[in-house]
PDB file of N, CA and C in Angstrom:
ATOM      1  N   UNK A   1     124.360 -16.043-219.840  1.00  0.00           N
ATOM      2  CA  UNK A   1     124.941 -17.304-219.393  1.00  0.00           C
ATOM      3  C   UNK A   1     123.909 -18.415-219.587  1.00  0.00           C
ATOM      4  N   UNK A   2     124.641 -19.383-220.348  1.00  0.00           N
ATOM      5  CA  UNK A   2     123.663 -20.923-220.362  1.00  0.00           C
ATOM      6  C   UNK A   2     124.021 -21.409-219.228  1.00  0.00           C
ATOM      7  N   UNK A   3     122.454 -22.332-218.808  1.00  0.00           N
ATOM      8  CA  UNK A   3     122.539 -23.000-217.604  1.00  0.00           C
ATOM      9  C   UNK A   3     122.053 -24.115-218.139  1.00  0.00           C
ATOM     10  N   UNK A   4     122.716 -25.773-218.047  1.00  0.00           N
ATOM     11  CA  UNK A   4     122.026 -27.082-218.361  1.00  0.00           C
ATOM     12  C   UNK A   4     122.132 -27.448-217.217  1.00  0.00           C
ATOM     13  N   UNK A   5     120.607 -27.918-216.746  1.00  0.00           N
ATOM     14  CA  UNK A   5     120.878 -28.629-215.658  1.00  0.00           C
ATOM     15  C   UNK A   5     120.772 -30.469-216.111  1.00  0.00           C
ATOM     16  N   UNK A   6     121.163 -31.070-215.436  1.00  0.00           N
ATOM     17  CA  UNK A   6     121.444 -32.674-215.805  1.00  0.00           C
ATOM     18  C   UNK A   6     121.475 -33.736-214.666  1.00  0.00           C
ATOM     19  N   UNK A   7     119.982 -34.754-214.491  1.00  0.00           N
ATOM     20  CA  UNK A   7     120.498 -35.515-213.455  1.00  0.00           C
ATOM     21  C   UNK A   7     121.604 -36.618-213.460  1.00  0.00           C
ATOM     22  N   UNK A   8     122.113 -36.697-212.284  1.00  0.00           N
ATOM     23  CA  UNK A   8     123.229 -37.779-212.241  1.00  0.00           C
ATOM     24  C   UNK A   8     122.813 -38.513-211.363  1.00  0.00           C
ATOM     25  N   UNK A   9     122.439 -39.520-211.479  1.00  0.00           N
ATOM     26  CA  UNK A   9     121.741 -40.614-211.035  1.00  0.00           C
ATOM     27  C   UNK A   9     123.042 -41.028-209.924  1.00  0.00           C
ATOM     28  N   UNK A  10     123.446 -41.549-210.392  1.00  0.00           N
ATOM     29  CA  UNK A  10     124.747 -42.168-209.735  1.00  0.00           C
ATOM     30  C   UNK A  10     125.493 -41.494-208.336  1.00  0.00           C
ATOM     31  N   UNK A  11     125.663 -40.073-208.535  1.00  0.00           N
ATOM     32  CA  UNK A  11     125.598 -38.917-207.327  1.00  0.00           C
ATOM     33  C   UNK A  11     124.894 -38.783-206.535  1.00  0.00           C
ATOM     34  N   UNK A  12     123.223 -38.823-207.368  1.00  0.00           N
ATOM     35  CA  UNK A  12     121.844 -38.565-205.992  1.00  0.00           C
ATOM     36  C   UNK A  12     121.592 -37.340-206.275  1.00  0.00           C
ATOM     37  N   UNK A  13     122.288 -36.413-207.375  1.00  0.00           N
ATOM     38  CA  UNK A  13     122.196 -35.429-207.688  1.00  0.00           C
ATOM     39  C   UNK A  13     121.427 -34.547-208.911  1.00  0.00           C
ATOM     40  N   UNK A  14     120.906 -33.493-209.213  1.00  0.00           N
ATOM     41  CA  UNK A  14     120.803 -32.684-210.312  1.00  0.00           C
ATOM     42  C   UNK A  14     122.228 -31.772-209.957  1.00  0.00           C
ATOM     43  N   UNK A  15     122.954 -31.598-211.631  1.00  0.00           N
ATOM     44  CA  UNK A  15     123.785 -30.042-211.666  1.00  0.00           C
ATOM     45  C   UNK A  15     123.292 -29.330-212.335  1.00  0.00           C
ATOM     46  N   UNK A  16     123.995 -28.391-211.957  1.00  0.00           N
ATOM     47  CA  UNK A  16     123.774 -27.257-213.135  1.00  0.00           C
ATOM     48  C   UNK A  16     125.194 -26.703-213.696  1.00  0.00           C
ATOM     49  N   UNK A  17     125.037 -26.955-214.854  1.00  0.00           N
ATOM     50  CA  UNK A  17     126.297 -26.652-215.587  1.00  0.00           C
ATOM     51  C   UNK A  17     126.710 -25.329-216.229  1.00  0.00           C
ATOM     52  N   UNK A  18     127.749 -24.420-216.459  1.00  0.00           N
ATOM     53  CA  UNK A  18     127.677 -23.378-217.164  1.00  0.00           C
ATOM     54  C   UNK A  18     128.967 -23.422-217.999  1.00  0.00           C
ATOM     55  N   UNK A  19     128.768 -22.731-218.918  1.00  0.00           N
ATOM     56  CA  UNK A  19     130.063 -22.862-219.615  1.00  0.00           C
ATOM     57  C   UNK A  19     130.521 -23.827-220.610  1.00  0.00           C
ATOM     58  N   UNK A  20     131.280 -23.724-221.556  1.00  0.00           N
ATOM     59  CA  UNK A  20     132.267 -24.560-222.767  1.00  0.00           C
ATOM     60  C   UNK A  20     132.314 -25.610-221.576  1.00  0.00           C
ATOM     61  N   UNK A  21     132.974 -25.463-221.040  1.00  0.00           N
ATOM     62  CA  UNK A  21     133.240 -27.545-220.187  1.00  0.00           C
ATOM     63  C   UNK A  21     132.446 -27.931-219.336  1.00  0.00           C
ATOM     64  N   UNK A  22     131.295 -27.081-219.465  1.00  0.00           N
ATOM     65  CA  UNK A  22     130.664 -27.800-218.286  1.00  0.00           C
ATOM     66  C   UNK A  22     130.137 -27.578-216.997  1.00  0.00           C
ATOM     67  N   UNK A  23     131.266 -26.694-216.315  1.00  0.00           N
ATOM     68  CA  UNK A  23     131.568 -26.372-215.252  1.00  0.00           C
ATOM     69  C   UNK A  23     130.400 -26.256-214.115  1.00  0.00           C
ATOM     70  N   UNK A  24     130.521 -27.101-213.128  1.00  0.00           N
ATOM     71  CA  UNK A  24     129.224 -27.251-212.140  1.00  0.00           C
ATOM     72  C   UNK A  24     129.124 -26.104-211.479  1.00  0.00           C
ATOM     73  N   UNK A  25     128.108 -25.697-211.809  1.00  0.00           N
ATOM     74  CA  UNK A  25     127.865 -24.422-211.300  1.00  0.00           C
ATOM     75  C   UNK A  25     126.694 -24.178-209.659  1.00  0.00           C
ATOM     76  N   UNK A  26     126.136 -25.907-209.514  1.00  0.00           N
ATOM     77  CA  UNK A  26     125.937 -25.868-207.839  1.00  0.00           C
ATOM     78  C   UNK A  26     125.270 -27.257-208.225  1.00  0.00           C
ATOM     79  N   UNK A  27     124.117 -27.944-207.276  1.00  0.00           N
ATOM     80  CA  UNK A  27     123.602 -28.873-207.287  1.00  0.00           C
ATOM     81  C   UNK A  27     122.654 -29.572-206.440  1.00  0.00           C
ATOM     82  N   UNK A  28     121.649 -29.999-206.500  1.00  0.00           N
ATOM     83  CA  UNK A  28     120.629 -30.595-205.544  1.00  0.00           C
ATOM     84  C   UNK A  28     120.722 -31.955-205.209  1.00  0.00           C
ATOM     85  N   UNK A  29     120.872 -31.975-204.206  1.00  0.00           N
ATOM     86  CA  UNK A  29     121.232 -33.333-204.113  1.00  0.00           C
ATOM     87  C   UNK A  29     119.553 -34.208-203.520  1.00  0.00           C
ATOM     88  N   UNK A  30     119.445 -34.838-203.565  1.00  0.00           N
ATOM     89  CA  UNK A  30     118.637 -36.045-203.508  1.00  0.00           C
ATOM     90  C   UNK A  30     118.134 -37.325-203.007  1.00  0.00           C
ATOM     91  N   UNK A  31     117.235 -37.984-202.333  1.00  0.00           N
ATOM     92  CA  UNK A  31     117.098 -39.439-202.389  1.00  0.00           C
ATOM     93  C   UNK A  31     115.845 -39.495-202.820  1.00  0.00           C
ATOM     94  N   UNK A  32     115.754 -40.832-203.675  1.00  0.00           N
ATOM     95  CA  UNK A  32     114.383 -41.152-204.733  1.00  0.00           C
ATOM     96  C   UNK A  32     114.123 -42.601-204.489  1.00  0.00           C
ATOM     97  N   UNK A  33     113.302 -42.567-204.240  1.00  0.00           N
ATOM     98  CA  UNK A  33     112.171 -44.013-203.952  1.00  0.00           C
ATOM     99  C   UNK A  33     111.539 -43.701-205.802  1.00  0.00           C
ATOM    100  N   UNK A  34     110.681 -45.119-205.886  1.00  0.00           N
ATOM    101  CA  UNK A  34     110.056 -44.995-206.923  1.00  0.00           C
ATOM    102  C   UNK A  34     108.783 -44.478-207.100  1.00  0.00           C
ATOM    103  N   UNK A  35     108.423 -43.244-205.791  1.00  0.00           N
ATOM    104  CA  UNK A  35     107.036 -42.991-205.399  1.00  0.00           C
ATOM    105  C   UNK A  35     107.337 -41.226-205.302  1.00  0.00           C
ATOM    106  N   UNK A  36     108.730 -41.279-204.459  1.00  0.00           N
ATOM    107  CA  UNK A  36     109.134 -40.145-204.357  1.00  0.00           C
ATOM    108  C   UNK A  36     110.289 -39.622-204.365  1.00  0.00           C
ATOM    109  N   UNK A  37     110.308 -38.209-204.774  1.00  0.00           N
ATOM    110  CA  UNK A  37     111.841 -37.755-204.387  1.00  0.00           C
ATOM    111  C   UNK A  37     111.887 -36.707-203.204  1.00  0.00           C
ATOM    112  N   UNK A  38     113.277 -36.841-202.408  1.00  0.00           N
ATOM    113  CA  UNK A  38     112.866 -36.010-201.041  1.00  0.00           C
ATOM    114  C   UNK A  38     114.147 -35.120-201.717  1.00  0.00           C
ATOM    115  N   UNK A  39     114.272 -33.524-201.661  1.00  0.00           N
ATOM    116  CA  UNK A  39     115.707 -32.894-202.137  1.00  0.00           C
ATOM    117  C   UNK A  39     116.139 -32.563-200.707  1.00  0.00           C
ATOM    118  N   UNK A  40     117.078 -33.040-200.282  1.00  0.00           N
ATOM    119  CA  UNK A  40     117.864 -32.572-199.214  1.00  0.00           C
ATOM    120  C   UNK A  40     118.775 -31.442-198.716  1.00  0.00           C
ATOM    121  N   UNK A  41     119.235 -30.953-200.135  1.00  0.00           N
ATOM    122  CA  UNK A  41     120.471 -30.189-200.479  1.00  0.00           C
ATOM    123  C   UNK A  41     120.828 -29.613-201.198  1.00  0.00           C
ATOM    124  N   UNK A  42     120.867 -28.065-201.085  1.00  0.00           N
ATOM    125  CA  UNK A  42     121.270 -27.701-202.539  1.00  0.00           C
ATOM    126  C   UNK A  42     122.337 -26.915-202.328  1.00  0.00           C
ATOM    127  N   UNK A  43     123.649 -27.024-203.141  1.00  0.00           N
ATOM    128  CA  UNK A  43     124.384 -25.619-203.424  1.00  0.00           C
ATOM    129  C   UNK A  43     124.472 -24.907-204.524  1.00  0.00           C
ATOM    130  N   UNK A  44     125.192 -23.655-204.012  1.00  0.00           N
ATOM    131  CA  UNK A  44     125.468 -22.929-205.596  1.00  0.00           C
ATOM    132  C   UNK A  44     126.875 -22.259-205.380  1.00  0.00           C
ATOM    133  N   UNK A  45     127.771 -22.020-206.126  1.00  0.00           N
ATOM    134  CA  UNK A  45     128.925 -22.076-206.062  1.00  0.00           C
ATOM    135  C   UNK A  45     129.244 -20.644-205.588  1.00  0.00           C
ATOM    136  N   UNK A  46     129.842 -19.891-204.813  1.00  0.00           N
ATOM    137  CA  UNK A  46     129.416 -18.543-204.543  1.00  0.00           C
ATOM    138  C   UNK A  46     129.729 -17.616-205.726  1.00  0.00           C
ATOM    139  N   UNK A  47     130.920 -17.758-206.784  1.00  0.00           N
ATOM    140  CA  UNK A  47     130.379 -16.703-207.407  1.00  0.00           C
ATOM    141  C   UNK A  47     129.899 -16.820-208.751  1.00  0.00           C
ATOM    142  N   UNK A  48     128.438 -17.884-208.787  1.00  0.00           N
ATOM    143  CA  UNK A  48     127.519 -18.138-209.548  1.00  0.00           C
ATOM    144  C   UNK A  48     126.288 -17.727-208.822  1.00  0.00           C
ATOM    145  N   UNK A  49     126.298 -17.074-206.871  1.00  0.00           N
ATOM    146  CA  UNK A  49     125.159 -16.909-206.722  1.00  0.00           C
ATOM    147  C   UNK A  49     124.111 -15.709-207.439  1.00  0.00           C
ATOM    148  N   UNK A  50     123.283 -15.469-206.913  1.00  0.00           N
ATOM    149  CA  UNK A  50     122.372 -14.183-207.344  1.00  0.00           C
ATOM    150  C   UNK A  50     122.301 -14.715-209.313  1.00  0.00           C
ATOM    151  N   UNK A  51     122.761 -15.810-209.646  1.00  0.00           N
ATOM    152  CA  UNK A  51     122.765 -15.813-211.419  1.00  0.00           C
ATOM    153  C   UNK A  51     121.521 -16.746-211.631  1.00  0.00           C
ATOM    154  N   UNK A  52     120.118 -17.070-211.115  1.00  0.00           N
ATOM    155  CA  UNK A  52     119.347 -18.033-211.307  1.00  0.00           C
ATOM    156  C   UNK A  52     119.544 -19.278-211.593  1.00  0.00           C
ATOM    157  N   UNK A  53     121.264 -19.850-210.798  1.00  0.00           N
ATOM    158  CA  UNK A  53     121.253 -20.984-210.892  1.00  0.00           C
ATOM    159  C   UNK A  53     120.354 -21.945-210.061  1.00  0.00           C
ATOM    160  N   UNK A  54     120.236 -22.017-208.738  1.00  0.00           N
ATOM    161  CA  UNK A  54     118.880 -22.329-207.597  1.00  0.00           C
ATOM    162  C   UNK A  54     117.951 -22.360-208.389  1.00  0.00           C
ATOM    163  N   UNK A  55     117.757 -21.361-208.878  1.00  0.00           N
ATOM    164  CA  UNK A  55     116.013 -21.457-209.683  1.00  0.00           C
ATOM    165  C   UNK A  55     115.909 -22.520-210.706  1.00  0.00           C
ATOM    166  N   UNK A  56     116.899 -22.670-211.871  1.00  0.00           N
ATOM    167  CA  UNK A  56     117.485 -23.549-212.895  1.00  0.00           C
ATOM    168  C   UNK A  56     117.265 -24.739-212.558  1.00  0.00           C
ATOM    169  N   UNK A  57     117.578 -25.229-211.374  1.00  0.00           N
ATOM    170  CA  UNK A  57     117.795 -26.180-210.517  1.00  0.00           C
ATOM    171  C   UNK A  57     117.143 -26.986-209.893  1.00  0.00           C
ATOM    172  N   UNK A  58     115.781 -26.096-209.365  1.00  0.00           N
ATOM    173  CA  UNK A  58     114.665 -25.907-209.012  1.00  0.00           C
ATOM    174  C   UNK A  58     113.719 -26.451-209.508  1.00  0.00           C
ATOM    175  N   UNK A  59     113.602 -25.944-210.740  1.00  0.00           N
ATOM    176  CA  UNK A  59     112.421 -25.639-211.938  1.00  0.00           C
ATOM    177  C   UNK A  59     112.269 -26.699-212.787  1.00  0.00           C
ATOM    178  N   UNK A  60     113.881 -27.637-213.037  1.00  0.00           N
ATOM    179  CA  UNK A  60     113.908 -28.734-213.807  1.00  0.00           C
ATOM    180  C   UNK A  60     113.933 -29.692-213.128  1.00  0.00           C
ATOM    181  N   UNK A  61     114.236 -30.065-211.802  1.00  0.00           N
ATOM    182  CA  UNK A  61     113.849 -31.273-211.181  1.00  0.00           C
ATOM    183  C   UNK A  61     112.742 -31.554-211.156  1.00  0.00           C
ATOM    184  N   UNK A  62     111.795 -30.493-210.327  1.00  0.00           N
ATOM    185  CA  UNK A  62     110.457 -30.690-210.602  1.00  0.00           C
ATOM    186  C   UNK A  62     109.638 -30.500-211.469  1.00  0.00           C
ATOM    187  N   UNK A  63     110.091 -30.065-212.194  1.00  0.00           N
ATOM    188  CA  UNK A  63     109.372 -30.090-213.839  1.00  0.00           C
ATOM    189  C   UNK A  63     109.885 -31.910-213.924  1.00  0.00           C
ATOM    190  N   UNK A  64     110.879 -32.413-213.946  1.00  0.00           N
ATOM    191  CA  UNK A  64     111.168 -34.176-213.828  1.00  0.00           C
ATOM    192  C   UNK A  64     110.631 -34.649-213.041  1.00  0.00           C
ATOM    193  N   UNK A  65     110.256 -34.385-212.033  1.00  0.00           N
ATOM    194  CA  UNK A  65     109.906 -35.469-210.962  1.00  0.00           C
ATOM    195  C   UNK A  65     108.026 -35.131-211.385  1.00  0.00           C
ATOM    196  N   UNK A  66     107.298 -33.818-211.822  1.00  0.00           N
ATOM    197  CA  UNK A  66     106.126 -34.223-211.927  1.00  0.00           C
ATOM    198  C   UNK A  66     105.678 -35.354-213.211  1.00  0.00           C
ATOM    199  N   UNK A  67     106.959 -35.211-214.396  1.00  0.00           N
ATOM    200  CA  UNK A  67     106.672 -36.272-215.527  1.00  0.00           C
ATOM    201  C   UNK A  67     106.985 -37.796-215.316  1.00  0.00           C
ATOM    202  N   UNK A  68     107.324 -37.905-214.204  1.00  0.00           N
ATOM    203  CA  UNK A  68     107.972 -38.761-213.638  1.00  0.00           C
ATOM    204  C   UNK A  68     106.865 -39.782-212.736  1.00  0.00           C
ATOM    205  N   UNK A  69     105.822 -38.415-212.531  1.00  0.00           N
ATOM    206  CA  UNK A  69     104.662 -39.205-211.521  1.00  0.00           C
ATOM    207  C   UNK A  69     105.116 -38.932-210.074  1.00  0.00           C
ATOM    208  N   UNK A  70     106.053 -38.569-209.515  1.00  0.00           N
ATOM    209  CA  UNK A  70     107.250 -38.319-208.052  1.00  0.00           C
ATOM    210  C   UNK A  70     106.695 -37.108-206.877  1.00  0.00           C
ATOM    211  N   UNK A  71     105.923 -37.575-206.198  1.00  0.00           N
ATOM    212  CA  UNK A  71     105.844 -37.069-205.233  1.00  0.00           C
ATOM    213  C   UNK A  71     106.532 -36.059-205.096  1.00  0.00           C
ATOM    214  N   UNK A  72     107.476 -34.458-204.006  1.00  0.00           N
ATOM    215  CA  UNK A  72     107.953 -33.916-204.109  1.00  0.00           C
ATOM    216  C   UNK A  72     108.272 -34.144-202.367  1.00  0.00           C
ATOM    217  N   UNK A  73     109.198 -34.395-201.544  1.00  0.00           N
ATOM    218  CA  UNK A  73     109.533 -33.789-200.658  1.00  0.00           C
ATOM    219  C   UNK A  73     110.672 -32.737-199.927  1.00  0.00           C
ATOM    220  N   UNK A  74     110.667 -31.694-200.084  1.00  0.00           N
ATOM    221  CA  UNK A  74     111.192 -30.636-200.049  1.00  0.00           C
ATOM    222  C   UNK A  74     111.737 -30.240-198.517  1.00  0.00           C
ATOM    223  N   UNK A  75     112.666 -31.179-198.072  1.00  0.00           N
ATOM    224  CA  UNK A  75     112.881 -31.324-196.681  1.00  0.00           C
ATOM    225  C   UNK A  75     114.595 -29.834-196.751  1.00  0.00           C
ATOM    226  N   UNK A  76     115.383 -29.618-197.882  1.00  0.00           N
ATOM    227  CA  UNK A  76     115.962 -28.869-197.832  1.00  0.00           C
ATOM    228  C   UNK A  76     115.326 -27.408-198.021  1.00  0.00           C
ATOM    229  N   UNK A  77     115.664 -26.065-196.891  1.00  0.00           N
ATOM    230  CA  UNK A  77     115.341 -24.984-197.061  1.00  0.00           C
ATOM    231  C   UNK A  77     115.490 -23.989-198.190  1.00  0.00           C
ATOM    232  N   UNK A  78     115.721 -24.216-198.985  1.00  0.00           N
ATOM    233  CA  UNK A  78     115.751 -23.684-200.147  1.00  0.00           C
ATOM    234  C   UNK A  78     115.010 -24.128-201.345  1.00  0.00           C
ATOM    235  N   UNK A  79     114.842 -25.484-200.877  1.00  0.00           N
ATOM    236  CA  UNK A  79     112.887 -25.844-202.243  1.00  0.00           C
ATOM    237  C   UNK A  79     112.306 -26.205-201.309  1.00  0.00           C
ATOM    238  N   UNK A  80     112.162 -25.597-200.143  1.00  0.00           N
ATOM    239  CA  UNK A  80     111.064 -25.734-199.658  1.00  0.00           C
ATOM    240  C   UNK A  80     110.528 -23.613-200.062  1.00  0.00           C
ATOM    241  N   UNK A  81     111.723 -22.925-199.432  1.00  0.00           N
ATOM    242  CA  UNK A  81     111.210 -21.691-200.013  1.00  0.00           C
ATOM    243  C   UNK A  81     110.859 -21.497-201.531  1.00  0.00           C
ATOM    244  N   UNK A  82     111.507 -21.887-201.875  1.00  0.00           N
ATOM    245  CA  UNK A  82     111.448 -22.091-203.547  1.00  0.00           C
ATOM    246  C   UNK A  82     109.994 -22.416-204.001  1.00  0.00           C
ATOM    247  N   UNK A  83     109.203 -23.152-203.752  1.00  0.00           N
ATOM    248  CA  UNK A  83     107.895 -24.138-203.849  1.00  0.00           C
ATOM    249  C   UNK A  83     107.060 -22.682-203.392  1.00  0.00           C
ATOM    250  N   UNK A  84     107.379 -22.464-202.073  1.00  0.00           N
ATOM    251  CA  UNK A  84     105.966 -21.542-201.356  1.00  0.00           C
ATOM    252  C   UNK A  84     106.296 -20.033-202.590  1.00  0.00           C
ATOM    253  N   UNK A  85     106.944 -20.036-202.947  1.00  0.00           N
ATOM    254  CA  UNK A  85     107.290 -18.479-203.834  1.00  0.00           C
ATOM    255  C   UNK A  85     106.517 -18.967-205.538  1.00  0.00           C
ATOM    256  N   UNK A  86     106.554 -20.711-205.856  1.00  0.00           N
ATOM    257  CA  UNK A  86     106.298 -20.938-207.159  1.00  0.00           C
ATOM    258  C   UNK A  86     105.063 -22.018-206.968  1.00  0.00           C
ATOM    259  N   UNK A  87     103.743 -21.211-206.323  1.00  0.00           N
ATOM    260  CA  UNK A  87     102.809 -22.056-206.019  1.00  0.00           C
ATOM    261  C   UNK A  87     102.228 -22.872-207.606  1.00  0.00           C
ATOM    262  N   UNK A  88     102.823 -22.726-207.992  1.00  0.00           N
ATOM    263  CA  UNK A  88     102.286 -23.583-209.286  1.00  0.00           C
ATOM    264  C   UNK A  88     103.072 -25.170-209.095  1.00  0.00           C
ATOM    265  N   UNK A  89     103.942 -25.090-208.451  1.00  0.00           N
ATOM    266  CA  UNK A  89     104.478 -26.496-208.025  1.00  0.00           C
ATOM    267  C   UNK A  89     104.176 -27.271-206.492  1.00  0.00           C
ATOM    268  N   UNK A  90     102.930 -26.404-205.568  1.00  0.00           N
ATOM    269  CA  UNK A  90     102.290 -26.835-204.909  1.00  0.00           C
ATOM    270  C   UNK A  90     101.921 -28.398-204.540  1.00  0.00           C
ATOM    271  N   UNK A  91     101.087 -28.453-206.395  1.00  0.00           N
ATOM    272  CA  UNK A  91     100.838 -29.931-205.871  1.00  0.00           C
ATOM    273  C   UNK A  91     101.240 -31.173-206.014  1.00  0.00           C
ATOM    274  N   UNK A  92     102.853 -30.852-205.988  1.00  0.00           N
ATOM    275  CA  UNK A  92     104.322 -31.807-206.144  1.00  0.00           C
ATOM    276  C   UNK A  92     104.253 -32.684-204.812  1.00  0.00           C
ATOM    277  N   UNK A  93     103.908 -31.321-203.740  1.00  0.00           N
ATOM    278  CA  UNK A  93     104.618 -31.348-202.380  1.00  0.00           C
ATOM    279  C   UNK A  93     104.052 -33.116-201.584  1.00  0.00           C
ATOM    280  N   UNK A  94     104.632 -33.579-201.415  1.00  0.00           N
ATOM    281  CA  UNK A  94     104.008 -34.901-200.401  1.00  0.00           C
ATOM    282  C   UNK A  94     103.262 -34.830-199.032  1.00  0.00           C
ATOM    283  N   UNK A  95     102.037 -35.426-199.006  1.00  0.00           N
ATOM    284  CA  UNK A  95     101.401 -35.042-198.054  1.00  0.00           C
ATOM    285  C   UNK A  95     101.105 -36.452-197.184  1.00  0.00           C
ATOM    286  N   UNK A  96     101.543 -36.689-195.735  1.00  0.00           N
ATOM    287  CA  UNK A  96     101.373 -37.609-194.834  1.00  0.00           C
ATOM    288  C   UNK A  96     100.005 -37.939-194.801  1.00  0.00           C
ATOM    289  N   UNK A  97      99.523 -38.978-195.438  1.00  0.00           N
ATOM    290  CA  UNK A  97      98.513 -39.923-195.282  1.00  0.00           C
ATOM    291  C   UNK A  97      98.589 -41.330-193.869  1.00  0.00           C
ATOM    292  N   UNK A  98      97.788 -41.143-193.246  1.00  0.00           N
ATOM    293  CA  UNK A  98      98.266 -42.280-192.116  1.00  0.00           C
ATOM    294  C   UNK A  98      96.967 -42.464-191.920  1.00  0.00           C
ATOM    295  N   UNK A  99      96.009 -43.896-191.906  1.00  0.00           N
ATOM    296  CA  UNK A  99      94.483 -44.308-191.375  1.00  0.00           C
ATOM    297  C   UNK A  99      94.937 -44.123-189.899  1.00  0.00           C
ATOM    298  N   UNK A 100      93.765 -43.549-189.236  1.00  0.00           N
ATOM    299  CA  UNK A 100      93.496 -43.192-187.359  1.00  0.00           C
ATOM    300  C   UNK A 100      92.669 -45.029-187.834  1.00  0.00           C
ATOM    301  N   UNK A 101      92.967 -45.995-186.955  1.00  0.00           N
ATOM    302  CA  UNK A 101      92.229 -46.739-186.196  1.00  0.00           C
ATOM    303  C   UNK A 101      90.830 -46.222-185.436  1.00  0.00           C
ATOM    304  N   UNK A 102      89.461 -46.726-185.896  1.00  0.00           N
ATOM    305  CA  UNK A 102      88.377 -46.883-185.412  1.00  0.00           C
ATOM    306  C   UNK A 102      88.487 -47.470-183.359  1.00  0.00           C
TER     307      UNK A 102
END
């Protein structure tokens, strides 16, 4: 099975597509500042699970958001597990900087 995944700006989303038409096969949904992206949400259609669509999904956002320069915040449970399993995308993750006052 081919998997294209494709952002849709307009949605807030990445899909992942399978199939002759297309067919959305789940999706991450999103909000993006021009510093960062936070993924909120992901589904997968149930009987596309267990097929490495999540991973598909996964793998090409942030493979986009590091060419992108994009911070990573991984506030949905599933790239947040996703990340700790693919420490090579570690240093995506956004880290709270705040100056302590003297």
């Amino acid at each position: 099975m081919t998997v294209k995944v494709v952002d849709v700006p307009e949605e807030r989303r990445y899909e992942a597509r399978v199939g002759g038409q297309g067919e959305v096969a789940g999706f991450a949904q999103y909000i993006r500042t021009a510093e960062l992206i936070a993924f909120v949400h992901t589904e997968v259609a149930p009987e596309y699970e267990g097929q490495g669509i999540g991973s598909a999904l996964a793998r090409t956002s942030l493979d986009e958001a590091r060419a992108a320069g994009l911070r990573v915040l991984a506030t949905c449970p599933f790239y947040a597990g996703w990340i700790a399993r693919h420490p090579e995308y570690a240093d995506l993750l956004y880290q709270a900087r705040s100056k302590v006052a003297d």
